[in-house]
C-alpha atoms as a PDB file:
ATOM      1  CA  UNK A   1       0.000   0.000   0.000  1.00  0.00           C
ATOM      2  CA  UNK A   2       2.612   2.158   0.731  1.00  0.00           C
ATOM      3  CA  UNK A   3       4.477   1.758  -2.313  1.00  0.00           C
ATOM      4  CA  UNK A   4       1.449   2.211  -4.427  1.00  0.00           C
ATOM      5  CA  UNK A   5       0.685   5.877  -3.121  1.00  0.00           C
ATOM      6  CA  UNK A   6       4.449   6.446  -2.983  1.00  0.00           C
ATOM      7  CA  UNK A   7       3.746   6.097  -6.918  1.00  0.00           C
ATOM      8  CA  UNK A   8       0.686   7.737  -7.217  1.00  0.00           C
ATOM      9  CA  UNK A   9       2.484  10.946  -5.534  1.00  0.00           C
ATOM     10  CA  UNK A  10       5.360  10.384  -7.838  1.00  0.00           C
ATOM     11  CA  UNK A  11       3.303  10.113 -11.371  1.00  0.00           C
ATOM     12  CA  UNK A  12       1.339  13.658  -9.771  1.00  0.00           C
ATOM     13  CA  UNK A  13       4.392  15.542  -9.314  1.00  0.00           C
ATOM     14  CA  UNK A  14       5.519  14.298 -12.716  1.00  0.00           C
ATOM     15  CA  UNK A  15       2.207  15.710 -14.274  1.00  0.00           C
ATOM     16  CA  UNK A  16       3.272  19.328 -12.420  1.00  0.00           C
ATOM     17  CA  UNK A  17       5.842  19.750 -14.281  1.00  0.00           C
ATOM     18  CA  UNK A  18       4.758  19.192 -18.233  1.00  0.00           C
ATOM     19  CA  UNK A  19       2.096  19.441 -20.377  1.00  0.00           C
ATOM     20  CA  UNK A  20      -1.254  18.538 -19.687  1.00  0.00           C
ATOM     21  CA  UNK A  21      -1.297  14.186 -19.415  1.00  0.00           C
ATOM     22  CA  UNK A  22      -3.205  12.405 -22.602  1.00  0.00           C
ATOM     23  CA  UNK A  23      -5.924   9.819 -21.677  1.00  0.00           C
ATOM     24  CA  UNK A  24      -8.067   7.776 -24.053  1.00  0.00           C
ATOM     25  CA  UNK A  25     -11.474   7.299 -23.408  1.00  0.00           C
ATOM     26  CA  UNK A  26     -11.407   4.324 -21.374  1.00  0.00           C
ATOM     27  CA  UNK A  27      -8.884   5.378 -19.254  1.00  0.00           C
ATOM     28  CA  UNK A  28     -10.585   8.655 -18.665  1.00  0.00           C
ATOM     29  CA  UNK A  29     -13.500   6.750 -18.097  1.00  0.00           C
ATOM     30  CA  UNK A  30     -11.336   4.424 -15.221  1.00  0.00           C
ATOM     31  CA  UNK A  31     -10.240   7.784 -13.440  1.00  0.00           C
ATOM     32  CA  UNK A  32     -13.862   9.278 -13.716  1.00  0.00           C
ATOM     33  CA  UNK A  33     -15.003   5.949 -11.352  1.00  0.00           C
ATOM     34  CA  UNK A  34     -11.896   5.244  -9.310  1.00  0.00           C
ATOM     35  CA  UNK A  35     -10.271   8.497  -8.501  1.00  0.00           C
ATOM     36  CA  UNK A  36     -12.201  11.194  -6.079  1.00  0.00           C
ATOM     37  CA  UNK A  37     -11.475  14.453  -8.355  1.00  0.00           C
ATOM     38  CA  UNK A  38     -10.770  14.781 -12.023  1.00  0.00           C
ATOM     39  CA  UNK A  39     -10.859  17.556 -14.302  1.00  0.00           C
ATOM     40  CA  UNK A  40     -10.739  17.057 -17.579  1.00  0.00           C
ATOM     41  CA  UNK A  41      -9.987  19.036 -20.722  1.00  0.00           C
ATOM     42  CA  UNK A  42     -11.683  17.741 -23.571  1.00  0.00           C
ATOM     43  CA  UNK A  43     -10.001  18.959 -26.841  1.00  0.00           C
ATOM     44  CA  UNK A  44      -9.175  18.704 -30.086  1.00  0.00           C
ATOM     45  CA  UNK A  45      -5.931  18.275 -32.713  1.00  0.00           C
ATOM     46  CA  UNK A  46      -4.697  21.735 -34.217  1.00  0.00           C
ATOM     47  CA  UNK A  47      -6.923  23.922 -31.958  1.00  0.00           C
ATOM     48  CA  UNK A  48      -5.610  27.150 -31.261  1.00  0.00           C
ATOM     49  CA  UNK A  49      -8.559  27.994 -28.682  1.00  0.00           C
ATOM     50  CA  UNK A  50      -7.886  24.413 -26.944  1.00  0.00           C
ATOM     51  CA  UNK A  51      -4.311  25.073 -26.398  1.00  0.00           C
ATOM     52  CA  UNK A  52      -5.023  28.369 -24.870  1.00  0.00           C
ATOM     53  CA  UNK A  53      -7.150  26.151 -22.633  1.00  0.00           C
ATOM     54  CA  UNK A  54      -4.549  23.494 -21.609  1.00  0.00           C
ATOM     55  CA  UNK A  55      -2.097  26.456 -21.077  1.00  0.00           C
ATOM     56  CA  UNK A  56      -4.242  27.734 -18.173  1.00  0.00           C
ATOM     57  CA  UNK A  57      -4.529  24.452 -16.592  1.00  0.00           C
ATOM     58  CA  UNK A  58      -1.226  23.790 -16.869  1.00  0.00           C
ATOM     59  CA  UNK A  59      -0.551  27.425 -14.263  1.00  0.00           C
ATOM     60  CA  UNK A  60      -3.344  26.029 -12.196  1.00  0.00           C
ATOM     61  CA  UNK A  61      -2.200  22.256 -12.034  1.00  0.00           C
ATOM     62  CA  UNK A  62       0.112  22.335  -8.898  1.00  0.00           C
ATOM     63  CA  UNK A  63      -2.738  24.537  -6.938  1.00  0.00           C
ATOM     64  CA  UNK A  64      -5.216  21.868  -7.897  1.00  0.00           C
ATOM     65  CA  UNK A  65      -3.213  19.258  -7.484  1.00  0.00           C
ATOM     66  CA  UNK A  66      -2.843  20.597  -3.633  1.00  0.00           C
ATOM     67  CA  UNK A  67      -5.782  21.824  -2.727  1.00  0.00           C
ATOM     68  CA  UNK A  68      -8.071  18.797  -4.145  1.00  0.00           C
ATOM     69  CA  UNK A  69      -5.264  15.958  -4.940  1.00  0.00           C
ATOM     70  CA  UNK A  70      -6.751  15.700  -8.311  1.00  0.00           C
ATOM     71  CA  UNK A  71      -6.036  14.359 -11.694  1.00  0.00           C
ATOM     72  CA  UNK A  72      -5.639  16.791 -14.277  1.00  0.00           C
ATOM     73  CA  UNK A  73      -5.915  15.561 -17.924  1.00  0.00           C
ATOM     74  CA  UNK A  74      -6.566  15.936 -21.613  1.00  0.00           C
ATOM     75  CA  UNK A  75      -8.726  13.802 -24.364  1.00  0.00           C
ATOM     76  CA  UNK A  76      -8.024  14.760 -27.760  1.00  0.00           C
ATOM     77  CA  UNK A  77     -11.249  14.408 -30.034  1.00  0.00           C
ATOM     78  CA  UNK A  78     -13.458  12.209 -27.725  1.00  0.00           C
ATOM     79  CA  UNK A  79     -16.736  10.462 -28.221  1.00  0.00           C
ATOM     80  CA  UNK A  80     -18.021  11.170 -24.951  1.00  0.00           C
ATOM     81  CA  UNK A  81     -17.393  15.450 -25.196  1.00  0.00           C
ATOM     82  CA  UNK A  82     -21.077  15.422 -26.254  1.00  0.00           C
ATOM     83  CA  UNK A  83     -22.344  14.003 -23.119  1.00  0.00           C
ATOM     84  CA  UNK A  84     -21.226  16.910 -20.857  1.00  0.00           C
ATOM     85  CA  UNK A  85     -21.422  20.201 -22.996  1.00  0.00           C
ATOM     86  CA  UNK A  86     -23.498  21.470 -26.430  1.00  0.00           C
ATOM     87  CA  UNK A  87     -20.256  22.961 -27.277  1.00  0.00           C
ATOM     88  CA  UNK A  88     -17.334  22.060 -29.927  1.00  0.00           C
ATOM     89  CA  UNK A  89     -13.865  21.661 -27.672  1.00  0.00           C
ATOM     90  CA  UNK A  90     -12.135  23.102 -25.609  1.00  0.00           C
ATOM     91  CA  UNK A  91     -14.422  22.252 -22.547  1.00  0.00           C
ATOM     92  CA  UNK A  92     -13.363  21.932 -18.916  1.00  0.00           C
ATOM     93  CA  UNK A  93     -15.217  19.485 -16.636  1.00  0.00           C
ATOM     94  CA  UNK A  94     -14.409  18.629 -13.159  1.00  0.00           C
ATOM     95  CA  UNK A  95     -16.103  15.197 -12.216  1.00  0.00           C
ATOM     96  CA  UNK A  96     -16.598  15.293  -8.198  1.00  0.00           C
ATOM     97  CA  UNK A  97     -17.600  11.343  -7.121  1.00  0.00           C
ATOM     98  CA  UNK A  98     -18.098  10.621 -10.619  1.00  0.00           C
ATOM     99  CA  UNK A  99     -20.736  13.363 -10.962  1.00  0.00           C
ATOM    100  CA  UNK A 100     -19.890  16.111 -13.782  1.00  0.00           C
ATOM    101  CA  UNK A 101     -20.152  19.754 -13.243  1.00  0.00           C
ATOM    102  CA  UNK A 102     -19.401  21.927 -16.702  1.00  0.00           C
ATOM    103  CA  UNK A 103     -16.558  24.878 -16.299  1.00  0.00           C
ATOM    104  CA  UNK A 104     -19.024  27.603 -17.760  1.00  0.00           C
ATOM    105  CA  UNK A 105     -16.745  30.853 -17.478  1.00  0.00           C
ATOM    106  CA  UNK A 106     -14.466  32.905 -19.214  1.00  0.00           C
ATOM    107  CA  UNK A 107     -11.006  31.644 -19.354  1.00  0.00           C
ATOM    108  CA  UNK A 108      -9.384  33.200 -16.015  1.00  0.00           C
ATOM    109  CA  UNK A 109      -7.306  30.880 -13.743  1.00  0.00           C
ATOM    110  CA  UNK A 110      -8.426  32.708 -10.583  1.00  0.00           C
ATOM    111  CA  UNK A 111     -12.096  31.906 -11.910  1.00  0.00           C
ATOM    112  CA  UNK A 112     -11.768  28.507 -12.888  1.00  0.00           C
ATOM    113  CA  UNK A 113      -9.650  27.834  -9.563  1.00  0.00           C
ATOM    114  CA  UNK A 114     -12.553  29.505  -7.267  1.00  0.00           C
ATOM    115  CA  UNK A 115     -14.998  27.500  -9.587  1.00  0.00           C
ATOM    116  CA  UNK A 116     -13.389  23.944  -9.412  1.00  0.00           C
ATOM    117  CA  UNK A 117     -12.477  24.484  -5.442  1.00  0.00           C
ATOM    118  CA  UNK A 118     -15.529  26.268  -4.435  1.00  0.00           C
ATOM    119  CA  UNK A 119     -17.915  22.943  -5.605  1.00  0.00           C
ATOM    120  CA  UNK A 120     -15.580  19.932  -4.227  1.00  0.00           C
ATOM    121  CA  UNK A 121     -19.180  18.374  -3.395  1.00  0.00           C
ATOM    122  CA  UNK A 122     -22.258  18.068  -6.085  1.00  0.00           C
ATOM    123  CA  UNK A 123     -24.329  21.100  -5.825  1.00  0.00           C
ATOM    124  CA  UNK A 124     -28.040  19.229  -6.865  1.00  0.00           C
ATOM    125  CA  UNK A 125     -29.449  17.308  -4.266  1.00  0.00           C
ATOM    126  CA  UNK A 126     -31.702  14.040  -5.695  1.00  0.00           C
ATOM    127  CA  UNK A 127     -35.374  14.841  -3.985  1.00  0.00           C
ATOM    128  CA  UNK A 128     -37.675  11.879  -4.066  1.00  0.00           C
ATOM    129  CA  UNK A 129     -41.371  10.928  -3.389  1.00  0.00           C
ATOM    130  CA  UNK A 130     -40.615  10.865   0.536  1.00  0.00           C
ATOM    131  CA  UNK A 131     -38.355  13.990   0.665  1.00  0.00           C
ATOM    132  CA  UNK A 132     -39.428  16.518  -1.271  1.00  0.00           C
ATOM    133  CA  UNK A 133     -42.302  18.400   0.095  1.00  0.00           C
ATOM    134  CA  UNK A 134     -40.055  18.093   3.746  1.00  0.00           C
ATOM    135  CA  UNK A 135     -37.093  19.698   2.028  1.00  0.00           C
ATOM    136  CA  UNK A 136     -38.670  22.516   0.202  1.00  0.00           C
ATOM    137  CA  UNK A 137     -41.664  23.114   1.771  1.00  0.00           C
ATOM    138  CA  UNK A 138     -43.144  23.705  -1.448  1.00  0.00           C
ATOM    139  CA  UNK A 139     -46.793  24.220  -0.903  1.00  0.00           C
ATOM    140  CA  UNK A 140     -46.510  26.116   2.064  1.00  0.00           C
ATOM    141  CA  UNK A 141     -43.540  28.610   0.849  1.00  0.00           C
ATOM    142  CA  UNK A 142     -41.438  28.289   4.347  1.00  0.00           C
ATOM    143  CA  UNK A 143     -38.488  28.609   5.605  1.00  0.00           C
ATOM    144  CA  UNK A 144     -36.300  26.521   3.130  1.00  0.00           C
ATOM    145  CA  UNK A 145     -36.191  29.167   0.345  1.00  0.00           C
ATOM    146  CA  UNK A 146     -36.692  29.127  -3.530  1.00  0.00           C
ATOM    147  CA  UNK A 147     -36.018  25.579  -5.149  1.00  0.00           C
ATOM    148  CA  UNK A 148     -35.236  25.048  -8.976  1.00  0.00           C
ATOM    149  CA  UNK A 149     -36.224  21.112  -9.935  1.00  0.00           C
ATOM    150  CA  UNK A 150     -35.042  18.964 -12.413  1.00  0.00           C
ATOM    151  CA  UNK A 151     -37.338  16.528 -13.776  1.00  0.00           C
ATOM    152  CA  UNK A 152     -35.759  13.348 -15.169  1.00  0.00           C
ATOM    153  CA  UNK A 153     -35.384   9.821 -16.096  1.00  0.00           C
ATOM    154  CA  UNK A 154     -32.428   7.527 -16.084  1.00  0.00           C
ATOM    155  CA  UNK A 155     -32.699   5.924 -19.404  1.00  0.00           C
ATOM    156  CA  UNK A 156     -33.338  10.082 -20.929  1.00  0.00           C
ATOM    157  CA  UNK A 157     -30.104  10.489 -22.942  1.00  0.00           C
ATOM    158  CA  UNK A 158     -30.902  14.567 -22.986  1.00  0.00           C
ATOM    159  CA  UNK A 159     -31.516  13.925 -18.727  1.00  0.00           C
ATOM    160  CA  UNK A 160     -27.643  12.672 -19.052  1.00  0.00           C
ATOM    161  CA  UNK A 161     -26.307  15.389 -21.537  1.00  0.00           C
ATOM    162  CA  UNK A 162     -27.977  17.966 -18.994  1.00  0.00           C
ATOM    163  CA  UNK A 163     -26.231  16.754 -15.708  1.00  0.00           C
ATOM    164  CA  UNK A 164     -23.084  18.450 -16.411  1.00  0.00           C
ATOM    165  CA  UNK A 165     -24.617  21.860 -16.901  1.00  0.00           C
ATOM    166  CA  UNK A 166     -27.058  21.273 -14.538  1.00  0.00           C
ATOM    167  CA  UNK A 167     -24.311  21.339 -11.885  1.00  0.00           C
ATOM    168  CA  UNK A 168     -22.716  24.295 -13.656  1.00  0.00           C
ATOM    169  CA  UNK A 169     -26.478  26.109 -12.748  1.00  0.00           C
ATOM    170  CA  UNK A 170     -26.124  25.155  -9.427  1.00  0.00           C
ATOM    171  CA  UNK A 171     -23.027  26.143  -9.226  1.00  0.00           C
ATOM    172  CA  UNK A 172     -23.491  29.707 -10.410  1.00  0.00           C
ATOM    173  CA  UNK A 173     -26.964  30.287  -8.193  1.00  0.00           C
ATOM    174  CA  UNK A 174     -26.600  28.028  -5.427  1.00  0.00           C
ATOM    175  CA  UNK A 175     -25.793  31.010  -2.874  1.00  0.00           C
ATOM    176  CA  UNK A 176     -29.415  32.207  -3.489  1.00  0.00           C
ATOM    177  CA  UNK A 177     -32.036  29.463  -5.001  1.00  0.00           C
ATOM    178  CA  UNK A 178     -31.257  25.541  -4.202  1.00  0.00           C
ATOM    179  CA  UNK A 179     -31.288  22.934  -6.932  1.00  0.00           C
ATOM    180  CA  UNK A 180     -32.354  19.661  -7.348  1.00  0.00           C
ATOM    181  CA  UNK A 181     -33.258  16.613  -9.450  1.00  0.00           C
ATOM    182  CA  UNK A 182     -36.539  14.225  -9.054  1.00  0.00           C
ATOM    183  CA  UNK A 183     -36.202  10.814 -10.964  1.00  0.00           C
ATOM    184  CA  UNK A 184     -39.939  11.007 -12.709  1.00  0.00           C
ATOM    185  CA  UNK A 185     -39.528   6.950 -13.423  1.00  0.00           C
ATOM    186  CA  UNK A 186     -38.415   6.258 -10.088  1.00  0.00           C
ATOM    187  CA  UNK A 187     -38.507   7.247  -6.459  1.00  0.00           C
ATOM    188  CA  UNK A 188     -40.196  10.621  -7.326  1.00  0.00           C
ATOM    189  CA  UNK A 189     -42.545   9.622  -9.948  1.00  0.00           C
ATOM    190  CA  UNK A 190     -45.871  10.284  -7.466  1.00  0.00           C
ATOM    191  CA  UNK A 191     -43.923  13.881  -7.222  1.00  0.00           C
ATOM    192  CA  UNK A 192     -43.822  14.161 -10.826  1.00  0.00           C
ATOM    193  CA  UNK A 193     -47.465  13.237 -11.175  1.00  0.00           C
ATOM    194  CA  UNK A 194     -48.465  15.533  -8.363  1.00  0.00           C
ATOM    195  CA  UNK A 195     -47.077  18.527 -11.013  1.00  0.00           C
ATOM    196  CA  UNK A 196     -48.101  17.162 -13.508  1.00  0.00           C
ATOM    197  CA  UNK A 197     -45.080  16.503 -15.508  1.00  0.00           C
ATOM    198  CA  UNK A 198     -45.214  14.608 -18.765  1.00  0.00           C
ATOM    199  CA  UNK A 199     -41.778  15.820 -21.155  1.00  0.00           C
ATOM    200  CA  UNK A 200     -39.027  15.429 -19.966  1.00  0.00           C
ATOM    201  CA  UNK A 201     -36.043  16.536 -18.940  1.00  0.00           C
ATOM    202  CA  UNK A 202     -38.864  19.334 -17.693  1.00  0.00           C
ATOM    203  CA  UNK A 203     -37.850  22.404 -15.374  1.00  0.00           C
ATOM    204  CA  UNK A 204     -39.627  24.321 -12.357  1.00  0.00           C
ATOM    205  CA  UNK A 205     -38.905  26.752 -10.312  1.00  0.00           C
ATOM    206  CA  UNK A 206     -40.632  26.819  -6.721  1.00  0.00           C
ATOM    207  CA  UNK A 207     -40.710  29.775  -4.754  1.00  0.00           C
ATOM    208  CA  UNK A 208     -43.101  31.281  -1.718  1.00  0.00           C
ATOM    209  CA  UNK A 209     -46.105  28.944  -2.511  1.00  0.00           C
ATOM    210  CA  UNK A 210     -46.253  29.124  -6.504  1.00  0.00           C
ATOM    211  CA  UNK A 211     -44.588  27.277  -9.475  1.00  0.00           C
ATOM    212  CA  UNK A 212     -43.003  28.804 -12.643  1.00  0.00           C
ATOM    213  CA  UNK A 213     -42.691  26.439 -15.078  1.00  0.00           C
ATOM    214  CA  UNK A 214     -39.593  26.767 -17.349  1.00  0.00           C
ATOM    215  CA  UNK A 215     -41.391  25.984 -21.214  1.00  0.00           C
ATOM    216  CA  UNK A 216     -38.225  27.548 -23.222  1.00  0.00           C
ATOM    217  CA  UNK A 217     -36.397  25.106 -25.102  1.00  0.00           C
ATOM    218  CA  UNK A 218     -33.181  26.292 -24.292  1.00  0.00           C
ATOM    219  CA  UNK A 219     -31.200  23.983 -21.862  1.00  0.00           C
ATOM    220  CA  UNK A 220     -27.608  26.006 -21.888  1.00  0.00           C
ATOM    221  CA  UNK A 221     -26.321  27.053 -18.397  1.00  0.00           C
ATOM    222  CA  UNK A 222     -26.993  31.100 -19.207  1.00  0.00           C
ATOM    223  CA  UNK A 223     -30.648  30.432 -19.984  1.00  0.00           C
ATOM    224  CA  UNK A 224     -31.510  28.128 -17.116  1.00  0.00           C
ATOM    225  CA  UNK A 225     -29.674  30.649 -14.813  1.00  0.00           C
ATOM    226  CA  UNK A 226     -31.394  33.505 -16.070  1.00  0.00           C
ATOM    227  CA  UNK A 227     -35.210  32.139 -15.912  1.00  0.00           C
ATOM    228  CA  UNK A 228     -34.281  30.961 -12.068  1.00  0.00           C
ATOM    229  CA  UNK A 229     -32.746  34.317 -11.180  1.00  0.00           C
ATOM    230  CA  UNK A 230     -35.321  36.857 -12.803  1.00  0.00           C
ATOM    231  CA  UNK A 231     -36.599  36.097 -16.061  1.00  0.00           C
ATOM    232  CA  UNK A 232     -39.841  33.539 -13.794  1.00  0.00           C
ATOM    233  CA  UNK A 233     -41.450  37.314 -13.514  1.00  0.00           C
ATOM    234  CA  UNK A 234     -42.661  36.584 -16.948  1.00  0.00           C
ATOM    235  CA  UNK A 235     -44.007  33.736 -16.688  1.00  0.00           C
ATOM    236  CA  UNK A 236     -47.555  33.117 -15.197  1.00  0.00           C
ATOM    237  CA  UNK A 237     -47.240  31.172 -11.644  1.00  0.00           C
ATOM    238  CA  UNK A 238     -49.025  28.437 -10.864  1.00  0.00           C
ATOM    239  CA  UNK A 239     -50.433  27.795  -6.919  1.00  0.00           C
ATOM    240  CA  UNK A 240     -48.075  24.171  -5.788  1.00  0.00           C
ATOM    241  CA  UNK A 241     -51.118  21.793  -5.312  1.00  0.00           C
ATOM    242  CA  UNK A 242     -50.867  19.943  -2.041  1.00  0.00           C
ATOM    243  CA  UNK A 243     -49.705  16.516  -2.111  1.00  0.00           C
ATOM    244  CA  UNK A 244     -51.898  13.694  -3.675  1.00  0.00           C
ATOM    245  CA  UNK A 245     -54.270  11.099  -1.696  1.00  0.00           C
ATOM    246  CA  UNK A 246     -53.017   7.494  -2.874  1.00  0.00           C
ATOM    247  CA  UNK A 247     -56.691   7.399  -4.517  1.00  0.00           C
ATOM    248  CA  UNK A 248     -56.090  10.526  -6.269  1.00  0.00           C
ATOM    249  CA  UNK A 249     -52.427   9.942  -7.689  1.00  0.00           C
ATOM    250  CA  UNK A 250     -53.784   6.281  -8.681  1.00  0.00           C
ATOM    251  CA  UNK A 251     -56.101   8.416 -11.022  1.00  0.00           C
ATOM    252  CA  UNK A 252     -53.830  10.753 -11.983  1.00  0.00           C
ATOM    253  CA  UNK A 253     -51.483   7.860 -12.964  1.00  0.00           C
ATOM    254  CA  UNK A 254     -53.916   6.684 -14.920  1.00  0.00           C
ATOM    255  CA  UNK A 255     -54.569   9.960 -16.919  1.00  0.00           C
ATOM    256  CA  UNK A 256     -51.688  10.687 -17.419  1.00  0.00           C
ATOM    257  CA  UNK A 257     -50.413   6.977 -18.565  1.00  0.00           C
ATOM    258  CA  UNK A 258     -53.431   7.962 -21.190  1.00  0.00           C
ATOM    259  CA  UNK A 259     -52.048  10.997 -22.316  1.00  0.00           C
ATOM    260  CA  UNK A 260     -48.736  10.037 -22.576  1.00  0.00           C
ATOM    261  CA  UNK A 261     -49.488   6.836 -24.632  1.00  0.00           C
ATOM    262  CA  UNK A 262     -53.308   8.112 -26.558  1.00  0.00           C
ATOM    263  CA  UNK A 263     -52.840   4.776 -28.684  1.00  0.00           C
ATOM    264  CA  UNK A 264     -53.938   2.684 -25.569  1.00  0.00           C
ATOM    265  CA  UNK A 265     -57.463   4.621 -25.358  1.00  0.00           C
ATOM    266  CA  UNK A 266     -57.640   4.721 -29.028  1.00  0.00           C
ATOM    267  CA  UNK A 267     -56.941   0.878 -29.027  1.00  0.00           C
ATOM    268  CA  UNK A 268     -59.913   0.606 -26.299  1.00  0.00           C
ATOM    269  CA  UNK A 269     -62.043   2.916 -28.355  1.00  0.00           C
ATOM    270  CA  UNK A 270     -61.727   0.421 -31.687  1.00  0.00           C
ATOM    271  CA  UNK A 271     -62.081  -2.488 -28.989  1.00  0.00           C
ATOM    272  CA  UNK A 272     -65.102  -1.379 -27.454  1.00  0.00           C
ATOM    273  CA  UNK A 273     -66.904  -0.139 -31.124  1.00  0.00           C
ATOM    274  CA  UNK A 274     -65.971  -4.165 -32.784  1.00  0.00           C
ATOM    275  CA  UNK A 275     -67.551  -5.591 -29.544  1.00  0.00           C
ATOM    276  CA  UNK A 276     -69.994  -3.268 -29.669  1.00  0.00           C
ATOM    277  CA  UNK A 277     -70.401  -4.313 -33.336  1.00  0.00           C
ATOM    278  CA  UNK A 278     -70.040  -8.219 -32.806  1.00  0.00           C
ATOM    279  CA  UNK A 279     -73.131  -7.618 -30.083  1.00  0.00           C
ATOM    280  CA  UNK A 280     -75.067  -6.369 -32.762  1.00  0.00           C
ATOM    281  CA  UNK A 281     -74.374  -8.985 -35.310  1.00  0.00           C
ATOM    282  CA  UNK A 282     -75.111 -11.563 -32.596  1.00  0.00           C
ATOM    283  CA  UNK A 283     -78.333 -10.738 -31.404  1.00  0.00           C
ATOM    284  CA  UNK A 284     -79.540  -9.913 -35.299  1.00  0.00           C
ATOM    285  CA  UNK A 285     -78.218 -13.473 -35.770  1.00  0.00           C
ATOM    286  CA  UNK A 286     -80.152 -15.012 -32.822  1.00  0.00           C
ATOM    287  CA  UNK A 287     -82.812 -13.325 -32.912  1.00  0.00           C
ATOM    288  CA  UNK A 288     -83.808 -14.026 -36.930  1.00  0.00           C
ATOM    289  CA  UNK A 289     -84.071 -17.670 -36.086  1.00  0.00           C
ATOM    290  CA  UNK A 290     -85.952 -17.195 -33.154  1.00  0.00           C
ATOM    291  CA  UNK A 291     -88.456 -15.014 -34.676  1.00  0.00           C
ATOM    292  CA  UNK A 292     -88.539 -17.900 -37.855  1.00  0.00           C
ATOM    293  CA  UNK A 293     -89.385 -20.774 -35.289  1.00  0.00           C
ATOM    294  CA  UNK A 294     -91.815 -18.284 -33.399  1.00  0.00           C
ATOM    295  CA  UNK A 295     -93.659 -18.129 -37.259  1.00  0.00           C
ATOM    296  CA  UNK A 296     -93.485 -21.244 -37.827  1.00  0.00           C
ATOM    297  CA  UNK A 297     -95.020 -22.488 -34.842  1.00  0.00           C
ATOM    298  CA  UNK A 298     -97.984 -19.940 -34.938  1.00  0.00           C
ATOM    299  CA  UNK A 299     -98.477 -21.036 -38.600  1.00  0.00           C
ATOM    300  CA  UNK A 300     -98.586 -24.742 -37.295  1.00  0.00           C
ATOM    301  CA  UNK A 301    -101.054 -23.781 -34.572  1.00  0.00           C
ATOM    302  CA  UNK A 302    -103.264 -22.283 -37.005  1.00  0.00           C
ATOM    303  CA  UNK A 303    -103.487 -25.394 -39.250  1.00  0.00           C
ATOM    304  CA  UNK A 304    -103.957 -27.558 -36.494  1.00  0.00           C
ATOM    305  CA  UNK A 305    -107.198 -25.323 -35.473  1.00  0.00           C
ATOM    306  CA  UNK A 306    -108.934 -25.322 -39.272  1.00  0.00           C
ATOM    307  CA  UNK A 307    -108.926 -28.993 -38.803  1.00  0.00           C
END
């Protein structure tokens, strides 16, 4: 054990002292799950812009490398750049516990450095079924403040894209609104349905008893900032509806199941019109014969009394 960190140290202070190390995606993606801080350049070949980029991290290496212990590193032309920022390279993220946060700021080392140190933790907290009218008071507009939500799912690929800069927004309002994320398919689906949230990844702000529901599609960091902070004033509030009685979310499950798949009622609306249909035919059918015996009989009847 000793030996391994005494290498660990070594290959760090070897990193101090040139350029920025090269990883491939795999390996990035082995640091990303084993190692507790990581920031990562993601850039490209023949990129003036991107080595501007590694430049700066390359002054701010040593001070991260003290103040966080973390790995500082470069991928050249990845795959997976996509999956944390809508931007072409160069792009800074620093994954904390695996979880991404986007570098969304001019490039100044004393801003990236108070950026990167100032949010060692993630910012969002994950609100679910159980927690989330106790955490944000919500309905009543208390004393936990204003809340910005995150609707999601984890099979979403946008829900994944947006966790990077959904950090970044946290990271840039945290000192006056609080942000979270509620899994819609999961533990905070009777949450979801209690707002009644169908698309996702879907965005509300809650603040002093009313909801303002964020129906821009623009999901960069300025925008989502900017509704959270001031831009809500245009939009009409909503009152936060209290939480659901298990009757009442059962039949809001079920309405909304129906809106969010309308070939399931259309598929009982052709069911019910062919049985509807095949009831018809049926009784026509039975009841033709039956009426031809009933004639028959009365004719017989009739014979029977001219005798």
């Amino acid at each position: 054990m000793k030996l391994a960190f005494v290498i660990v140290v070594f290959l760090k202070f070897l990193l101090v002292r040139g350029n920025l190390e090269v990883v491939q995606d795999d390996e990035l993606m082995n640091l990303i799950r084993t190692e507790k801080y990581v920031v990562v350049l993601f850039s490209r070949k023949y990129c003036e812009s991107c080595d501007n980029y590694e430049n700066e991290l390359i002054s701010l290496r040593e001070e991260l490398v003290d103040a966080l212990n973390a790995w500082v590193v470069k991928v050249e032309d990845s795959q997976m750049t996509r999956l944390y920022s809508q931007d072409k390279e160069p792009v800074i993220v620093f994954f904390r516990h695996g979880v991404p946060l986007l570098y969304n700021g001019p490039l100044n080392d004393e801003l990236i450095l108070h950026t990167l140190t100032s949010n060692k933790e993630p910012v969002s907290k994950e609100l679910t079924d159980n927690t989330f009218e106790h955490l944000t008071q919500a309905a009543t507009g208390a004393t936990t403040g204003d809340w910005f939500v995150m609707f999601y799912t984890p099979d979403c690929v946008d829900c994944t894209r947006m966790q990077a800069r959904w950090e970044a927004v946290g990271a840039k309002i945290k000192s006056r609104i609080n942000i979270a994320r509620v899994n819609k398919a999961g533990s905070g689906a009777a949450t979801a349905r209690r707002f009644e949230v169908l698309a996702i990844p879907s965005f509300i702000l809650f603040r002093q008893g009313k909801m303002y529901r964020y129906n821009i599609q623009k999901f960069d960091v300025a925008s989502l900032s900017d509704f959270a902070l001031t831009w809500y004033k245009n939009v009409t509030p909503e009152k936060v509806p209290l939480p659901k009685t298990p009757f009442d979310d059962f039949v809001t499950m079920v309405a909304m199941y129906m809106k969010e798949n309308p070939w399931l009622w259309q598929l009982g609306f052709g069911t019910f019109v062919l049985g509807l249909f095949a009831s018809l035919i049926t009784r026509f059918t039975r009841k033709a014969p039956a009426e031809k015996k009933k004639s028959a009989k009365k004719d017989k009847k009739e014979k029977s009394k001219t005798k």
